[in-house]
Each structure stands twice: as structure tokens, then as C-alpha cells.
PDB file of N, CA and C in Angstrom:
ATOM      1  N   UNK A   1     -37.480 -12.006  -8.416  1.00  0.00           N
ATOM      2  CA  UNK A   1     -37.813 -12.647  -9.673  1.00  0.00           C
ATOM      3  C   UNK A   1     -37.202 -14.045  -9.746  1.00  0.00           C
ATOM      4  N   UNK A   2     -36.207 -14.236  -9.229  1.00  0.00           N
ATOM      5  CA  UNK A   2     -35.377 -15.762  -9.217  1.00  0.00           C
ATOM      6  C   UNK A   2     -35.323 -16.105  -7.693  1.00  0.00           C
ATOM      7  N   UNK A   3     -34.147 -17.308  -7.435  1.00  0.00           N
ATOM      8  CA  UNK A   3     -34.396 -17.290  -6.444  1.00  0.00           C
ATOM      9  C   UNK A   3     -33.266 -17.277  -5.138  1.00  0.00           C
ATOM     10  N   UNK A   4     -32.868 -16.089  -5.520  1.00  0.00           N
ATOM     11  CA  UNK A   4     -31.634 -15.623  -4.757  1.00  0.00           C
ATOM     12  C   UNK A   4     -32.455 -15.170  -2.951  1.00  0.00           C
ATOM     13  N   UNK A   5     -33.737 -14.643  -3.268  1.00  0.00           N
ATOM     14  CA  UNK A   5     -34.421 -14.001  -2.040  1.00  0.00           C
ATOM     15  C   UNK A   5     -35.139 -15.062  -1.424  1.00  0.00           C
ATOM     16  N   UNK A   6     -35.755 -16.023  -2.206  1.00  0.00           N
ATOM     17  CA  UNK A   6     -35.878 -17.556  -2.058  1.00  0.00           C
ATOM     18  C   UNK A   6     -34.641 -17.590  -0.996  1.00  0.00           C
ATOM     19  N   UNK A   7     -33.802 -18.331  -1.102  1.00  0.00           N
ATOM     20  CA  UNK A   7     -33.029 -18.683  -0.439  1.00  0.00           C
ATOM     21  C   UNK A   7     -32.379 -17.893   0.508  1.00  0.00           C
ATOM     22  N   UNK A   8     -32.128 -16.695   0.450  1.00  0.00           N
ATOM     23  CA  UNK A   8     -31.811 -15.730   1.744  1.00  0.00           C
ATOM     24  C   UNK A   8     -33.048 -16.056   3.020  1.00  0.00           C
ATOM     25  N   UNK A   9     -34.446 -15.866   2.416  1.00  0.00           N
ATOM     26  CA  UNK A   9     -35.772 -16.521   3.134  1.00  0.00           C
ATOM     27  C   UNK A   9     -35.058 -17.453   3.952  1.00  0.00           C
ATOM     28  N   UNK A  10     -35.268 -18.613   3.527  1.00  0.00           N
ATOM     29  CA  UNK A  10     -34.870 -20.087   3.940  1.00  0.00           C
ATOM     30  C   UNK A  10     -33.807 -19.578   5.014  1.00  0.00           C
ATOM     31  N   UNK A  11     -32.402 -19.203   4.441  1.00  0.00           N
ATOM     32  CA  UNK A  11     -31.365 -18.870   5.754  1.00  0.00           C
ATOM     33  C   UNK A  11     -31.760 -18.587   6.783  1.00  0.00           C
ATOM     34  N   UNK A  12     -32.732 -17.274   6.434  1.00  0.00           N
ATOM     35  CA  UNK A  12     -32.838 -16.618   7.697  1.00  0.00           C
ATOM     36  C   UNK A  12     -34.214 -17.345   9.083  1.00  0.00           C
ATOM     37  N   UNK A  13     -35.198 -18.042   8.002  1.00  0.00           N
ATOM     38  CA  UNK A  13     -35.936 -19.037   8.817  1.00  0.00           C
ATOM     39  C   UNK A  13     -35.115 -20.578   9.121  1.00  0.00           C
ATOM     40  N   UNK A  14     -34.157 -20.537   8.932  1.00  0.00           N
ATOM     41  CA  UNK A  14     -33.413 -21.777   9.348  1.00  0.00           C
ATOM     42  C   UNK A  14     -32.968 -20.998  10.657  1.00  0.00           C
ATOM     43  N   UNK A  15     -32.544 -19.923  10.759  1.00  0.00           N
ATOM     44  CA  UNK A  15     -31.565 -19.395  12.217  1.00  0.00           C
ATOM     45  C   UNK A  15     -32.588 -19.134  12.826  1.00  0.00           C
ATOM     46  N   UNK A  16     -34.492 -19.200  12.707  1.00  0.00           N
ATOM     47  CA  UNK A  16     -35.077 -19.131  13.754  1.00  0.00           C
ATOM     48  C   UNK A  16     -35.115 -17.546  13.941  1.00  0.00           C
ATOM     49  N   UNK A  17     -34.665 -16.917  12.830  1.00  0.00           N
ATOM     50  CA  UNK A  17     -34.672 -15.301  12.768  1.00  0.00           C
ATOM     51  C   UNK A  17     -36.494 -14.765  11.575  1.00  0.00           C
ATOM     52  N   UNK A  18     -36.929 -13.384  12.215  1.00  0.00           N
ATOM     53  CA  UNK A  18     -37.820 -13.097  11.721  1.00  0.00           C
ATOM     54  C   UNK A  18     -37.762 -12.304  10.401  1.00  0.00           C
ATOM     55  N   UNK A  19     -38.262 -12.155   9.635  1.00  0.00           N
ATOM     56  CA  UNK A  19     -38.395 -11.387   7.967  1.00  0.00           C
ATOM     57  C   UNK A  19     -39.683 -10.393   8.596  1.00  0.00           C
ATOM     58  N   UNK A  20     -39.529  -9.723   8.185  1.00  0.00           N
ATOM     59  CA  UNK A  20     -40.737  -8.723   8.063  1.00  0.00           C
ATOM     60  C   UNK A  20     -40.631  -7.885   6.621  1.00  0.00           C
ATOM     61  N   UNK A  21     -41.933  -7.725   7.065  1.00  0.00           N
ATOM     62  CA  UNK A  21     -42.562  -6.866   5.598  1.00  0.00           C
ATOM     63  C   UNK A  21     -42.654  -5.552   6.196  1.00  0.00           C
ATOM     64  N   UNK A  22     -41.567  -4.559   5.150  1.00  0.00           N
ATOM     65  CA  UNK A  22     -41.830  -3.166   5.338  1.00  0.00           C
ATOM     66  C   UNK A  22     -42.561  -2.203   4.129  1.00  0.00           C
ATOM     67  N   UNK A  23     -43.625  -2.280   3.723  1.00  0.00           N
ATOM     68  CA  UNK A  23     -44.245  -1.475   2.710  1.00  0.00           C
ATOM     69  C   UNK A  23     -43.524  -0.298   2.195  1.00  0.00           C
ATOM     70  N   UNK A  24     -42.942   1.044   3.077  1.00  0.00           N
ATOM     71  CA  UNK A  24     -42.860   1.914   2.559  1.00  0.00           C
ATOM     72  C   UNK A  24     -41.100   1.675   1.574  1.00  0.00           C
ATOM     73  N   UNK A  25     -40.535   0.551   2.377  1.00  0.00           N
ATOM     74  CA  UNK A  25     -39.159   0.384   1.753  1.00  0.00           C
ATOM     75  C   UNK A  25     -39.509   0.754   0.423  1.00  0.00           C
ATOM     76  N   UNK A  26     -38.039   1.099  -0.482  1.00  0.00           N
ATOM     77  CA  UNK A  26     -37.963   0.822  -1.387  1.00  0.00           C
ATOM     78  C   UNK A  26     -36.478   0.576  -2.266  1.00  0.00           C
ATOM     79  N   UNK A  27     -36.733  -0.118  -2.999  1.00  0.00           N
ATOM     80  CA  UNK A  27     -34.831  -0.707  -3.812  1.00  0.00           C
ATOM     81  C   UNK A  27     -35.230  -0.381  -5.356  1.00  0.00           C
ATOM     82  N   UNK A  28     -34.195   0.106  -6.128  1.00  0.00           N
ATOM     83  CA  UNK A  28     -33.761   0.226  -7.465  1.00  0.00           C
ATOM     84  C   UNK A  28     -32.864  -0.304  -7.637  1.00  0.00           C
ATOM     85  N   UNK A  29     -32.928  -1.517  -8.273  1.00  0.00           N
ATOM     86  CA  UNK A  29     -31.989  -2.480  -9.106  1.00  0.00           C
ATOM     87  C   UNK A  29     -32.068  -2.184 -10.196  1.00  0.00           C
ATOM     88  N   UNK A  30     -31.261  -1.555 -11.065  1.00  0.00           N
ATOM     89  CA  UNK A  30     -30.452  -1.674 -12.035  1.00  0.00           C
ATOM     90  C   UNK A  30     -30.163  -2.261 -13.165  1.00  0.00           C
ATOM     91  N   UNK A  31     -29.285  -3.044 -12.373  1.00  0.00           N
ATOM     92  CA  UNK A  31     -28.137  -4.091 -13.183  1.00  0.00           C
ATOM     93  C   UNK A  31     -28.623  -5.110 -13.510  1.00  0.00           C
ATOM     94  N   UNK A  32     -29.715  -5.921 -13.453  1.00  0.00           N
ATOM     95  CA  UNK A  32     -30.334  -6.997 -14.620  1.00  0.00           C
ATOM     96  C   UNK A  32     -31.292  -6.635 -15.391  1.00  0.00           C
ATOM     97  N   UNK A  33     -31.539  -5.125 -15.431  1.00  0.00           N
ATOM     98  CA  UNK A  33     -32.570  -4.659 -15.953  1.00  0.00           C
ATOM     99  C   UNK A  33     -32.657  -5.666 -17.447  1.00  0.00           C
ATOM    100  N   UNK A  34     -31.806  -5.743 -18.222  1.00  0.00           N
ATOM    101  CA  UNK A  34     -31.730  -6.133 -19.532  1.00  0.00           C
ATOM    102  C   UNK A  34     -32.024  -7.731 -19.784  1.00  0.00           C
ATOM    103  N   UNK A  35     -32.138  -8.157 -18.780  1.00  0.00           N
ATOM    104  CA  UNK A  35     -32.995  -9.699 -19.099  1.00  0.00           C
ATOM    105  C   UNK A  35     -34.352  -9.473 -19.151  1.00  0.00           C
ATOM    106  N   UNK A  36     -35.020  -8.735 -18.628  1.00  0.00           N
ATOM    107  CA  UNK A  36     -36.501  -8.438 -19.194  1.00  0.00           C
ATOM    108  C   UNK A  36     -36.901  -8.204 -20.757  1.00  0.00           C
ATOM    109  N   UNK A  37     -35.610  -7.971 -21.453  1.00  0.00           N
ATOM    110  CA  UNK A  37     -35.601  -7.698 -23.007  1.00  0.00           C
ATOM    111  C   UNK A  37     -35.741  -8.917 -24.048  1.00  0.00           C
ATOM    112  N   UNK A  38     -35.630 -10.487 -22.835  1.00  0.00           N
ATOM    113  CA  UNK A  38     -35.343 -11.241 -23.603  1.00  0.00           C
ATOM    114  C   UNK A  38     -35.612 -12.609 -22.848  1.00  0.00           C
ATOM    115  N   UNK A  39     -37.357 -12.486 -23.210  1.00  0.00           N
ATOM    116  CA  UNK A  39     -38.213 -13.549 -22.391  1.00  0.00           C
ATOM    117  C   UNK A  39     -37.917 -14.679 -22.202  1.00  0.00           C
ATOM    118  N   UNK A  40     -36.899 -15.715 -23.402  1.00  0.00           N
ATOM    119  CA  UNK A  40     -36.976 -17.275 -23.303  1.00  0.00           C
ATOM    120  C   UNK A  40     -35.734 -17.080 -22.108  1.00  0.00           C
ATOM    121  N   UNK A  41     -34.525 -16.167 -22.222  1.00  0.00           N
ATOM    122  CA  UNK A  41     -33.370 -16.357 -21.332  1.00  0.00           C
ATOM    123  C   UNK A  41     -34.236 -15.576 -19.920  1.00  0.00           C
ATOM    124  N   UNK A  42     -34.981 -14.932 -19.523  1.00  0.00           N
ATOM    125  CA  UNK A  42     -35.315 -15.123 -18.398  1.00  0.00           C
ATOM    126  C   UNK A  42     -35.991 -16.035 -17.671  1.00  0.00           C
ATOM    127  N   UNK A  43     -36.855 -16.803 -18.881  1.00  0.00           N
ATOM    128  CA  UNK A  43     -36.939 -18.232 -18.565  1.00  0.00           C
ATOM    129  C   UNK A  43     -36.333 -19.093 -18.432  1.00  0.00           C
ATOM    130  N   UNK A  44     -35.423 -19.438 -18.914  1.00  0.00           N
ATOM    131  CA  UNK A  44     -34.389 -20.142 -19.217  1.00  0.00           C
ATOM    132  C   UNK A  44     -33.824 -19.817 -17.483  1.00  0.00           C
ATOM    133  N   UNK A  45     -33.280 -18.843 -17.249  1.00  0.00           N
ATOM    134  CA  UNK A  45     -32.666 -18.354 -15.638  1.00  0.00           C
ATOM    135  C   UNK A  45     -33.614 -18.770 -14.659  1.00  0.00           C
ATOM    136  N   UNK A  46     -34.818 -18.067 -14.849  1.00  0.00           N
ATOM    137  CA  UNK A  46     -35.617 -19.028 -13.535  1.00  0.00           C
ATOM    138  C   UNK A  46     -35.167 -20.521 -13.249  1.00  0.00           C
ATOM    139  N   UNK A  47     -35.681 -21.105 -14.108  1.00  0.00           N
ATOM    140  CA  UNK A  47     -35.608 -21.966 -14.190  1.00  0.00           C
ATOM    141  C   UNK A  47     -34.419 -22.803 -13.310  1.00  0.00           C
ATOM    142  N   UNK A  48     -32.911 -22.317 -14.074  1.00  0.00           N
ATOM    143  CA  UNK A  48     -32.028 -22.883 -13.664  1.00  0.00           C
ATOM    144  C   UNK A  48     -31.374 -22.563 -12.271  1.00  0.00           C
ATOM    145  N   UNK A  49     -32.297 -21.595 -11.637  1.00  0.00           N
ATOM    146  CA  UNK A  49     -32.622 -20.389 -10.125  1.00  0.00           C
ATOM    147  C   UNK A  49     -32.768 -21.779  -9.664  1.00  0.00           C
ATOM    148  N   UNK A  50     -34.264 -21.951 -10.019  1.00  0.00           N
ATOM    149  CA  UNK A  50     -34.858 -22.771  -9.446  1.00  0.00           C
ATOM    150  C   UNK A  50     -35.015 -24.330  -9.005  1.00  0.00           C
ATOM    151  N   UNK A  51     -34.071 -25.036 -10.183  1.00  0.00           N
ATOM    152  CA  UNK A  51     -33.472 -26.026  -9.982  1.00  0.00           C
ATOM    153  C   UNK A  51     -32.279 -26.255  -8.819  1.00  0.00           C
ATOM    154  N   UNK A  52     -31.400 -25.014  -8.985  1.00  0.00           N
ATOM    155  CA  UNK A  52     -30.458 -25.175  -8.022  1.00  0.00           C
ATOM    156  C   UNK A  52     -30.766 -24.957  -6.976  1.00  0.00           C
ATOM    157  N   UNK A  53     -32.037 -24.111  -6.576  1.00  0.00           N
ATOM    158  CA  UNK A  53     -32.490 -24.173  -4.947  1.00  0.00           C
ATOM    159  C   UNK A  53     -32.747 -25.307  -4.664  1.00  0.00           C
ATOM    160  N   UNK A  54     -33.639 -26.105  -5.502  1.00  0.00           N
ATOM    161  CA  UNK A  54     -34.332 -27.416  -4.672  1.00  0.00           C
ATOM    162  C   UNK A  54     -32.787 -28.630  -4.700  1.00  0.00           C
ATOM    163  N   UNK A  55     -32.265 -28.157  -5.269  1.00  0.00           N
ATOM    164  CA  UNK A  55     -30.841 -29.285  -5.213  1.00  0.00           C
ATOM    165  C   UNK A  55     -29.988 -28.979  -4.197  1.00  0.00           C
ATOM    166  N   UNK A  56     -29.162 -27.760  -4.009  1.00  0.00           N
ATOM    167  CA  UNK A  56     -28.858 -27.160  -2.576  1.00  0.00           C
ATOM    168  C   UNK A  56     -29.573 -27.443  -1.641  1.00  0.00           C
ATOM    169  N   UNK A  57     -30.963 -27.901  -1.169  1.00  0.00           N
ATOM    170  CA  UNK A  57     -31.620 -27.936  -0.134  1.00  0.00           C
ATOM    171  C   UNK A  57     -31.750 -29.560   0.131  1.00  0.00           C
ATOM    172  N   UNK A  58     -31.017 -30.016  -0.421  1.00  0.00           N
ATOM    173  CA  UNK A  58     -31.523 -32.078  -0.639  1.00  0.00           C
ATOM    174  C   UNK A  58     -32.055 -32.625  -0.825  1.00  0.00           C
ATOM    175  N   UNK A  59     -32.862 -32.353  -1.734  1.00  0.00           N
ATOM    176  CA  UNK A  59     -34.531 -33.125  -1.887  1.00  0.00           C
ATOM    177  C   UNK A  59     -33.564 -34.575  -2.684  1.00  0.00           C
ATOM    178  N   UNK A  60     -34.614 -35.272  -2.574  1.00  0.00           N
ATOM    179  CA  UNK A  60     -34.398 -36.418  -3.257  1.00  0.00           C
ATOM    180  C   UNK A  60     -34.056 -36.148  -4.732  1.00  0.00           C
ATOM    181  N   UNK A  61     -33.468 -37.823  -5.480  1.00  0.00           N
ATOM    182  CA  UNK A  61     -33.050 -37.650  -6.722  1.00  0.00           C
ATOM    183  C   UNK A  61     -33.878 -38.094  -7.748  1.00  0.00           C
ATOM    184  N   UNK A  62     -35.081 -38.402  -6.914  1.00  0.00           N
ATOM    185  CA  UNK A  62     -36.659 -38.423  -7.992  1.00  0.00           C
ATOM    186  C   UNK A  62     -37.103 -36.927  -8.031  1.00  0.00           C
ATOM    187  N   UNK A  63     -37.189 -36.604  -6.682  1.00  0.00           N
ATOM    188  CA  UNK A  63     -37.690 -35.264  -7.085  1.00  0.00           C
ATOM    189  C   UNK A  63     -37.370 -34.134  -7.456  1.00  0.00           C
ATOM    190  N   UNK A  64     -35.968 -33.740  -7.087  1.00  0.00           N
ATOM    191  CA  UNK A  64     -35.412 -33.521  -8.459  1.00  0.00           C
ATOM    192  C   UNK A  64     -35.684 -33.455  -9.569  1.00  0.00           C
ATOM    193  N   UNK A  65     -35.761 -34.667 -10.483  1.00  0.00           N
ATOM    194  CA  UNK A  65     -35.832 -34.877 -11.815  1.00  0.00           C
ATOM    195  C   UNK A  65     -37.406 -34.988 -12.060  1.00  0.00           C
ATOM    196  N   UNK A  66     -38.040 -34.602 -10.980  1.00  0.00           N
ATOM    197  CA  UNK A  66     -39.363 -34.372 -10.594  1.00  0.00           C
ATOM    198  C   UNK A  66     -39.709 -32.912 -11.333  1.00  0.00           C
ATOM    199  N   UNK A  67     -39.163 -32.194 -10.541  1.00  0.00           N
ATOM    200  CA  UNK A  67     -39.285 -30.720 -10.792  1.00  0.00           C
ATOM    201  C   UNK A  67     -38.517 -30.362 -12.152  1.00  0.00           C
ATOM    202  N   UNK A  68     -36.998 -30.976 -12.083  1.00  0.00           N
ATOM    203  CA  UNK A  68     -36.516 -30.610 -13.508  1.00  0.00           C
ATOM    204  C   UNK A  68     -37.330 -30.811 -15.171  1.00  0.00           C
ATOM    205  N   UNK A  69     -37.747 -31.729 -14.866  1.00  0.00           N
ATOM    206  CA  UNK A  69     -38.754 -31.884 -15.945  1.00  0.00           C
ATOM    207  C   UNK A  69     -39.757 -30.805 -15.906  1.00  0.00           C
ATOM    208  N   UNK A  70     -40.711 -30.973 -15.156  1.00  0.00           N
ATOM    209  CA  UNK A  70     -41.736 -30.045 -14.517  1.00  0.00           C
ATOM    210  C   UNK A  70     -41.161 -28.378 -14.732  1.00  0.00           C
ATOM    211  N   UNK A  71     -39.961 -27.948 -14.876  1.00  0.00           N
ATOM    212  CA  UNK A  71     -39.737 -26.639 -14.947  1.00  0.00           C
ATOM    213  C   UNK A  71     -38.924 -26.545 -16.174  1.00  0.00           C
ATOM    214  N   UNK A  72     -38.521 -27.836 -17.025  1.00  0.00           N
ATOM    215  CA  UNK A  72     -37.424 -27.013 -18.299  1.00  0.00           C
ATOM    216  C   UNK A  72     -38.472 -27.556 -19.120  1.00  0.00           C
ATOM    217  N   UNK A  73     -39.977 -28.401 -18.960  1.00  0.00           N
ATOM    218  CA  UNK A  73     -40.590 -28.314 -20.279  1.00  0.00           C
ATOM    219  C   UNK A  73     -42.175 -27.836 -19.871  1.00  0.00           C
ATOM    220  N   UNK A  74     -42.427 -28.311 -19.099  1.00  0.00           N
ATOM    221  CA  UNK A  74     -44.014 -27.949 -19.010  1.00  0.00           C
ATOM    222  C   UNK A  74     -44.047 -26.245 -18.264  1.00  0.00           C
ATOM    223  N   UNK A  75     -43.865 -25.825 -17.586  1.00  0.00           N
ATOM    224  CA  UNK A  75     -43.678 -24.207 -17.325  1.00  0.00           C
ATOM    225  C   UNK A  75     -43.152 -23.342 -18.643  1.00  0.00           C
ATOM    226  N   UNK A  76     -42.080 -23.937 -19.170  1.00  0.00           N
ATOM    227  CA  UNK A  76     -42.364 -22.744 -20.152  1.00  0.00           C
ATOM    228  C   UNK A  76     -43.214 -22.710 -21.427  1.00  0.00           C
ATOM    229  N   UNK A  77     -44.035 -24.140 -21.714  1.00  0.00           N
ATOM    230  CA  UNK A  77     -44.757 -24.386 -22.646  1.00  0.00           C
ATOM    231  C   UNK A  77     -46.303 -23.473 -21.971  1.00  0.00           C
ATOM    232  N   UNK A  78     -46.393 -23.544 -20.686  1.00  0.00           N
ATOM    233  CA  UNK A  78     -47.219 -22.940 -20.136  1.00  0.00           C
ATOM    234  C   UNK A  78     -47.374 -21.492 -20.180  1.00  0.00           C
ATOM    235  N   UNK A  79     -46.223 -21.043 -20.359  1.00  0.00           N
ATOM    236  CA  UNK A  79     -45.650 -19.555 -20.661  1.00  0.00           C
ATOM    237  C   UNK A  79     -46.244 -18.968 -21.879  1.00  0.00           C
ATOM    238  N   UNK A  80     -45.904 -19.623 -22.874  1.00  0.00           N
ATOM    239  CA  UNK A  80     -45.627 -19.518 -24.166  1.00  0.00           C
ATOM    240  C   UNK A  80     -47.152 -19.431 -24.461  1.00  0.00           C
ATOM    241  N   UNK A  81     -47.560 -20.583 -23.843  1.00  0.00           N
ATOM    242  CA  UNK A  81     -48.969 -20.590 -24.213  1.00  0.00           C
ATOM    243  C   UNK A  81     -50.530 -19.324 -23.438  1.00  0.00           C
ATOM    244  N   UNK A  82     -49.600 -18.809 -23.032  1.00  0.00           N
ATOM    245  CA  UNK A  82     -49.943 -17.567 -22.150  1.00  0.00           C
ATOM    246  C   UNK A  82     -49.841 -16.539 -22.974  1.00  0.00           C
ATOM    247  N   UNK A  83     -48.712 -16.346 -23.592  1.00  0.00           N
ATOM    248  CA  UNK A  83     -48.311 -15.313 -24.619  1.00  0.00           C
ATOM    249  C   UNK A  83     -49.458 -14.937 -25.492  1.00  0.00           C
TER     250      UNK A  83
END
């Protein structure tokens, strides 16, 4: 949902190592269950997921403020307007 697996991705295609897809796997997480209760703060978290990946990774400081814009006003107006 954020982008913690995002970035494990990236690690593991930076070492030139393979990901595979196993269908039958399966995981029960738990413990953030309770941000699903409370749509603007899981927006709000993407978001700030998602900012810090593209900043950890070096993008420039236009684009950056490229995406930051692009994800703290127009995505969740897009959201909302989905609702």
C-alpha cells in the first residue's frame, strides 16, 4: 500500500538480484490494519511514503517539488473526487 515494498523492489534490482511472483504465498498483516479507518491520514501517509522514496533515490530538486505538488494537492483532490 505505501512504499516500503517500493523500495525493498529497487534494493533488490539494484544488487542485480531476481523478485519473483509466488501466487499461492500468503501474509496477514495486522498491525496497520487501523489506518484503513481513516481515509485522509492514509492519504496523507502515501503520500509522505512517496515523497520520501523519490528523495532517497536523488531525483532532482525540480522534480521533486515536481511530484510534491503533484501528490499533496492534485492526487488527493483526485481521490476525493472519486469518492
Amino acid at each position: 500500500m505505501f512504499f516500503n515494498d517500493v523500495d525493498l523492489c529497487k534494493k533488490i534490482s539494484d544488487k542485480n538480484m531476481k523478485i519473483l511472483f509466488y501466487p499461492e504465498a500468503k501474509i496477514i498483516h495486522k498491525k496497520g490494519i487501523s489506518i484503513n479507518k481513516d481515509r485522509s491520514k492514509m492519504i496523507k501517509t502515501w503520500n509522505s511514503d512517496c515523497l520520501k522514496y523519490f528523495k532517497k533515490y536523488h531525483y532532482s530538486f525540480v522534480k521533486f517539488h515536481v511530484l510534491k505538488i503533484l501528490f499533496t494537492i492534485i492526487y488527493p483532490i483526485r481521490i476525493l473526487i472519486k469518492s
